[in-house]
C-alpha atoms as a PDB file:
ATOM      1  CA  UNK A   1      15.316   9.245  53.425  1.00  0.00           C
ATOM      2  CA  UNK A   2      17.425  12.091  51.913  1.00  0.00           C
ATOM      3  CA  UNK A   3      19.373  12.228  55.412  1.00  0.00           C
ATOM      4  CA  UNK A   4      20.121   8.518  54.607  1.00  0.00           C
ATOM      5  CA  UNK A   5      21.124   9.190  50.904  1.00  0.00           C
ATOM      6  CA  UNK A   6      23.214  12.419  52.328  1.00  0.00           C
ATOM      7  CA  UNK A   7      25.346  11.056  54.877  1.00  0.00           C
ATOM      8  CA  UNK A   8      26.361   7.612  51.958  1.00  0.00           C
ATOM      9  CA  UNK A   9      26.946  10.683  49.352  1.00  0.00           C
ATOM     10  CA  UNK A  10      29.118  12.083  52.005  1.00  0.00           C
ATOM     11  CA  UNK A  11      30.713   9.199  52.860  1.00  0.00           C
ATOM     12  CA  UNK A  12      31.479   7.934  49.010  1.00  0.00           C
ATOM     13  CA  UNK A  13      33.119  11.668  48.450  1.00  0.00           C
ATOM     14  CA  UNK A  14      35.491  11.125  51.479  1.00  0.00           C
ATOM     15  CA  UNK A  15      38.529  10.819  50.252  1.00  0.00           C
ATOM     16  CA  UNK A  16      39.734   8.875  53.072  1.00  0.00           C
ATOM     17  CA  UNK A  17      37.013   6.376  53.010  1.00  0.00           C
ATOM     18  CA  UNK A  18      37.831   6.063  48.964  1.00  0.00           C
ATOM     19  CA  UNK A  19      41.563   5.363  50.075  1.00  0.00           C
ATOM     20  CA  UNK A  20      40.783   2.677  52.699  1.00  0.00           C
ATOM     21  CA  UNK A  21      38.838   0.420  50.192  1.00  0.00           C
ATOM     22  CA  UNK A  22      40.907   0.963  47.629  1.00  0.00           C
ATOM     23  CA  UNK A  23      43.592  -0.376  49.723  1.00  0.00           C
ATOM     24  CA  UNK A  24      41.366  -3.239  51.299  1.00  0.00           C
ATOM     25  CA  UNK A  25      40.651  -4.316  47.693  1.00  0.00           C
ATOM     26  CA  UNK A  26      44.380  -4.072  47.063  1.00  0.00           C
ATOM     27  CA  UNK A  27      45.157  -6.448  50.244  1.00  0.00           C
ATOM     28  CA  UNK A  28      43.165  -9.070  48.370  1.00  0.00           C
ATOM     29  CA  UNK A  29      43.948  -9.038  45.445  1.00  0.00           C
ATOM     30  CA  UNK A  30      47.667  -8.980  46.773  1.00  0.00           C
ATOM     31  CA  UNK A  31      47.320 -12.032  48.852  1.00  0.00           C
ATOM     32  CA  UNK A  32      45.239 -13.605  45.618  1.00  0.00           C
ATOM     33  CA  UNK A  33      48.773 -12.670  43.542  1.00  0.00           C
ATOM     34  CA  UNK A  34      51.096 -13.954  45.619  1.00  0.00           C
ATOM     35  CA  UNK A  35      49.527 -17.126  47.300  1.00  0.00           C
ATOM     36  CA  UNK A  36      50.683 -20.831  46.596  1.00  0.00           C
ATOM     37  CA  UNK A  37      49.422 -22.795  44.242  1.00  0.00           C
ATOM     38  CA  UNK A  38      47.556 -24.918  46.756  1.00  0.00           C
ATOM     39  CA  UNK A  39      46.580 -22.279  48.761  1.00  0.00           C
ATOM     40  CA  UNK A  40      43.224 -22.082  46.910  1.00  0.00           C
ATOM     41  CA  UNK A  41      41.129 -21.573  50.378  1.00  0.00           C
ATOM     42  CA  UNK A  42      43.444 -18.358  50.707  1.00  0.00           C
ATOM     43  CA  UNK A  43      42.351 -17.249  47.040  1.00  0.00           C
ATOM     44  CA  UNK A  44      39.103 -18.051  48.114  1.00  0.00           C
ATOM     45  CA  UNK A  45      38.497 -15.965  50.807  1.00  0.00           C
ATOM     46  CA  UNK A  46      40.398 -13.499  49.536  1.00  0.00           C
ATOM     47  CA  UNK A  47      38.054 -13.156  46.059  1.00  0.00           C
ATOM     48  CA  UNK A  48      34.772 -13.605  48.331  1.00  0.00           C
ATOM     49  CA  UNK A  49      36.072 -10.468  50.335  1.00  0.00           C
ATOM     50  CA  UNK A  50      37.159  -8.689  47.038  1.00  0.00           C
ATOM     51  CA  UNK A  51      33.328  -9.159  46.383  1.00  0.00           C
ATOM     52  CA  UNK A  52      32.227  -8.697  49.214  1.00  0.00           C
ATOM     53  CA  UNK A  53      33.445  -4.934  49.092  1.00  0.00           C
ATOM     54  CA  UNK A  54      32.637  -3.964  45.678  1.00  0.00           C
ATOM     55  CA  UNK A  55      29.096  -5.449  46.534  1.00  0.00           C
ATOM     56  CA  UNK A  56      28.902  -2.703  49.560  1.00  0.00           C
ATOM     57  CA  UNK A  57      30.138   0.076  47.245  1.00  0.00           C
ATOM     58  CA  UNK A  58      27.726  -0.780  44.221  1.00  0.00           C
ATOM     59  CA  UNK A  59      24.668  -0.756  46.869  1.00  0.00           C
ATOM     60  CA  UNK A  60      26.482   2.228  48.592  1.00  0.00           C
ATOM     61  CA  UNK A  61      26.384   4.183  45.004  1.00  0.00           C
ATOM     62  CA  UNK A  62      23.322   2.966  44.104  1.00  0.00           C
ATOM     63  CA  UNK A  63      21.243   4.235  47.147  1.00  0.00           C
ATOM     64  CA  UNK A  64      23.441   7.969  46.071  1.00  0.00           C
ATOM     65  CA  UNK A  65      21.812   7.560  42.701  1.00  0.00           C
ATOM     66  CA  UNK A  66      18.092   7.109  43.938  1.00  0.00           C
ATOM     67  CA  UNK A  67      18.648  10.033  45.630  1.00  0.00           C
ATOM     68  CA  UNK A  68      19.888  12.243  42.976  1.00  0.00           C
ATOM     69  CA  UNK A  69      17.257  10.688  40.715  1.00  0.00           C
ATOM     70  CA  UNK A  70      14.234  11.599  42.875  1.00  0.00           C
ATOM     71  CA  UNK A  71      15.559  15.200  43.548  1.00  0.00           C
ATOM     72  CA  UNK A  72      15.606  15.501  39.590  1.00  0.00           C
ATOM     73  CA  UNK A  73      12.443  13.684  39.389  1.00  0.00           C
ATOM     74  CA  UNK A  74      10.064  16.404  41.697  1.00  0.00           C
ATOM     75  CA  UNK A  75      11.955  19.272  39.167  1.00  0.00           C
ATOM     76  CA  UNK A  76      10.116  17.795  36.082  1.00  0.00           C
ATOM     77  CA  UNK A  77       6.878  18.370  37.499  1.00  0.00           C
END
């Protein structure tokens, strides 16, 4: 398990990785700024992929904080 929760902590401290969702998320919401008005199956998809990847990173971050919970967990006892 704590070679699983290493290698996400690694990869949500890459820099790089930060900068390519942050720009994925930006594509979105881009093409939900500047789409038609009755383009409203563009803004769709676009929002269900905007959730789509801040659903990965919350589950990403959240298996990082197990981790660092159990490791301070076995130091109380």
């Amino acid at each position: 398990m704590s070679n699983k929760v290493d290698a996400i902590t690694g990869i949500l401290n890459d820099e790089h990785f930060q900068s390519v969702i942050k720009e994925l998320q930006q594509n979105q919401l881009q093409t939900i700024m500047y789409s038609n008005q009755k383009e409203s199956d563009i803004r769709e998809q676009a929002y269900q992929r905007l959730a789509c990847y801040n659903e990965l990173m919350s589950y990403l971050e959240s298996i990082a904080k197990t981790g660092e919970i159990k490791s301070k967990a076995w130091k109380i006892f």
